[in-house]
C-alpha atoms as a PDB file:
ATOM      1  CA  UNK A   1       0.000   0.000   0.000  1.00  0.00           C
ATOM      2  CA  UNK A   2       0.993   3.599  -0.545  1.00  0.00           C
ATOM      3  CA  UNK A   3       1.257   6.569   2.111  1.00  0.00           C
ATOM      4  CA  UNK A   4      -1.989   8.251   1.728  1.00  0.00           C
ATOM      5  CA  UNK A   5      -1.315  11.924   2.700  1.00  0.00           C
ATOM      6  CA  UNK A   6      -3.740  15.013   3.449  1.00  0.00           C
ATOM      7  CA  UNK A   7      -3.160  18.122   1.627  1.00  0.00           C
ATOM      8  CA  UNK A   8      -1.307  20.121   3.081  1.00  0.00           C
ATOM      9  CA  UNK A   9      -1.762  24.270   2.571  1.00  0.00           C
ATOM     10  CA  UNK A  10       2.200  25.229   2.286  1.00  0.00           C
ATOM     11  CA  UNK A  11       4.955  23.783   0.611  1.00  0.00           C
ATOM     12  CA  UNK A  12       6.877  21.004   2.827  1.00  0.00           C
ATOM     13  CA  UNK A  13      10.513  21.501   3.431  1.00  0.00           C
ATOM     14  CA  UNK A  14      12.423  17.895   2.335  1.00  0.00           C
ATOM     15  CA  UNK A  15      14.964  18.746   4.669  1.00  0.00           C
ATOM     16  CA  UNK A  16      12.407  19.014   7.451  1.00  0.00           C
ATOM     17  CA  UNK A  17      10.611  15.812   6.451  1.00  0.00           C
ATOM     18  CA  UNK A  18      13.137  13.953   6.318  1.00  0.00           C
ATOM     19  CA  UNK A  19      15.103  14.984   9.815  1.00  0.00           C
ATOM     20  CA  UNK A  20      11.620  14.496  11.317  1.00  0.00           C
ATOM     21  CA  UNK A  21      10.960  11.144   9.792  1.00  0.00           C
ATOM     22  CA  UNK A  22      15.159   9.901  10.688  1.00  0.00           C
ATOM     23  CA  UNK A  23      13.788  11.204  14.552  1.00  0.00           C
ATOM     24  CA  UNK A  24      10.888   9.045  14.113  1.00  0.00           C
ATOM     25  CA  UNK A  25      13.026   6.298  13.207  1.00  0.00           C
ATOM     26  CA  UNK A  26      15.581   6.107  15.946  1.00  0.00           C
ATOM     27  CA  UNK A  27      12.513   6.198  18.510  1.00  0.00           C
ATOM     28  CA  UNK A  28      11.380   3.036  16.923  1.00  0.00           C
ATOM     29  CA  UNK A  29      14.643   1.230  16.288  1.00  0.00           C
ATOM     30  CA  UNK A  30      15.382   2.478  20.323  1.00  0.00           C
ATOM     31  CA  UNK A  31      12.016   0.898  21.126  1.00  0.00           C
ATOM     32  CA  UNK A  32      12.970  -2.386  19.298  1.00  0.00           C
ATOM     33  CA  UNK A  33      15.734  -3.030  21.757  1.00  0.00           C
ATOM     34  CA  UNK A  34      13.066  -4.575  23.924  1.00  0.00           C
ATOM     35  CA  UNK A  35      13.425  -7.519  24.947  1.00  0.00           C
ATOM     36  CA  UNK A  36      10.314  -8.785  24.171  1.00  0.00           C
ATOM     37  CA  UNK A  37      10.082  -7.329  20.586  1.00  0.00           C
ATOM     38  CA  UNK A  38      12.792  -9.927  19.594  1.00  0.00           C
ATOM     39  CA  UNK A  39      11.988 -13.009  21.852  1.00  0.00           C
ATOM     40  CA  UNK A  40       8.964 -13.622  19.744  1.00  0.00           C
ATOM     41  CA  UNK A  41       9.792 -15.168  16.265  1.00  0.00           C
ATOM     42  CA  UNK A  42       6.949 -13.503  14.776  1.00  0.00           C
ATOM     43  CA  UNK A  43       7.499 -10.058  15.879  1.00  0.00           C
ATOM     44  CA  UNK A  44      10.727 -10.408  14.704  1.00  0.00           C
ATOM     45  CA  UNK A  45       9.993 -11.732  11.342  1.00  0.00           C
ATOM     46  CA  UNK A  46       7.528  -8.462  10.750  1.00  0.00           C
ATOM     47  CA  UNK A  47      10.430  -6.230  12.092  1.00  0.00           C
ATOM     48  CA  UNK A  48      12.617  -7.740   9.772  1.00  0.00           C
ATOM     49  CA  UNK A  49      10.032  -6.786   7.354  1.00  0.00           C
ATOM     50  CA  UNK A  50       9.660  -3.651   8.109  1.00  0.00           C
ATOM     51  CA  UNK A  51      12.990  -3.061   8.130  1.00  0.00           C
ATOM     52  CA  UNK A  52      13.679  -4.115   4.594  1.00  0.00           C
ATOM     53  CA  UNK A  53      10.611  -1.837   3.711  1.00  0.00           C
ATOM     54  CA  UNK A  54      12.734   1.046   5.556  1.00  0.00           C
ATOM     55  CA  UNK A  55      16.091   0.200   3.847  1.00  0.00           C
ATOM     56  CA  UNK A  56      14.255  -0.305   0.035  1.00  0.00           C
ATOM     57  CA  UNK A  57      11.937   2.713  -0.027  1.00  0.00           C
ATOM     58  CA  UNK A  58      13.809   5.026   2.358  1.00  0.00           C
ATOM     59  CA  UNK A  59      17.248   4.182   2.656  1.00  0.00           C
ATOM     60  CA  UNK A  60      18.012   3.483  -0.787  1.00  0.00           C
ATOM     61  CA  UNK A  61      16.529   6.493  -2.285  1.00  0.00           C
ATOM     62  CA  UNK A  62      18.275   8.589  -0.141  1.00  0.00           C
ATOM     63  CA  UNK A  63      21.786   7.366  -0.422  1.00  0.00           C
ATOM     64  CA  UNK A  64      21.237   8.246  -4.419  1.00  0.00           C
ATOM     65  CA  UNK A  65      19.892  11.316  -3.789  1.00  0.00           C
ATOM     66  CA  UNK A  66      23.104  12.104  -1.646  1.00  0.00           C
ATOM     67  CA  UNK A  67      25.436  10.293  -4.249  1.00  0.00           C
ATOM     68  CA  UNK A  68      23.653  12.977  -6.851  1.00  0.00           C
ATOM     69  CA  UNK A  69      24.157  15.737  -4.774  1.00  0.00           C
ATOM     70  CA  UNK A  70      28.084  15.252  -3.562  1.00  0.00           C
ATOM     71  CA  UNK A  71      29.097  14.003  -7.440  1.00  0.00           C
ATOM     72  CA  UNK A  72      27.714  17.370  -8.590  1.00  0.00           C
ATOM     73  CA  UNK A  73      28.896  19.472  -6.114  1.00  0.00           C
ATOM     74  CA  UNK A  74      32.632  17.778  -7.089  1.00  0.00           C
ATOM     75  CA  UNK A  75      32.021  18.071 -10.219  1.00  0.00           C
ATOM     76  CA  UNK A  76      31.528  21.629 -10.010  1.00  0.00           C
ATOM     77  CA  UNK A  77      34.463  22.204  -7.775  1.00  0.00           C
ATOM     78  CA  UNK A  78      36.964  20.725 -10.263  1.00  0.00           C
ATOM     79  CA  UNK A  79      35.694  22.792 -13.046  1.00  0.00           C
ATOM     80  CA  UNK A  80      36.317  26.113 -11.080  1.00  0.00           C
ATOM     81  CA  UNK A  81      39.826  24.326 -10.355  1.00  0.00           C
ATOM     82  CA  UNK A  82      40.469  24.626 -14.354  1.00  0.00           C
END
């Protein structure tokens, strides 16, 4: 299934969004340490899950976004360099 967002009346800030979702994320991953979310074999098979979700649609898309960014930013460095 998809994120189904309201619309929202102002522009989001990616930068925002995503520092806010990264905070969400260390809550949960912090909250995972529990003991008793990994003593069951089926909550940890829908972490495990979830956290393959997290790394494909998150994680992934990210880390290429970054890639883009620093590889143009060089780029553009070593043609003021010339």
């Amino acid at each position: 299934e998809q994120l189904l967002t309201p619309p929202v009346p102002f522009s989001l800030n990616y930068f925002e969004v995503f520092l806010s979702l990264c905070d969400i994320l260390c809550s949960m991953y912090m909250d995972l340490l529990d003991e008793e979310c990994y003593s069951s074999p089926h909550i940890f098979e829908a972490l495990i899950k979830v956290d393959e979700k997290v790394k494909r649609h998150i994680l992934k898309i990210t880390a290429k976004d970054f890639t883009k960014i620093s590889t143009n930013i060089a780029r553009s460095e070593l043609s003021h360099l010339r």
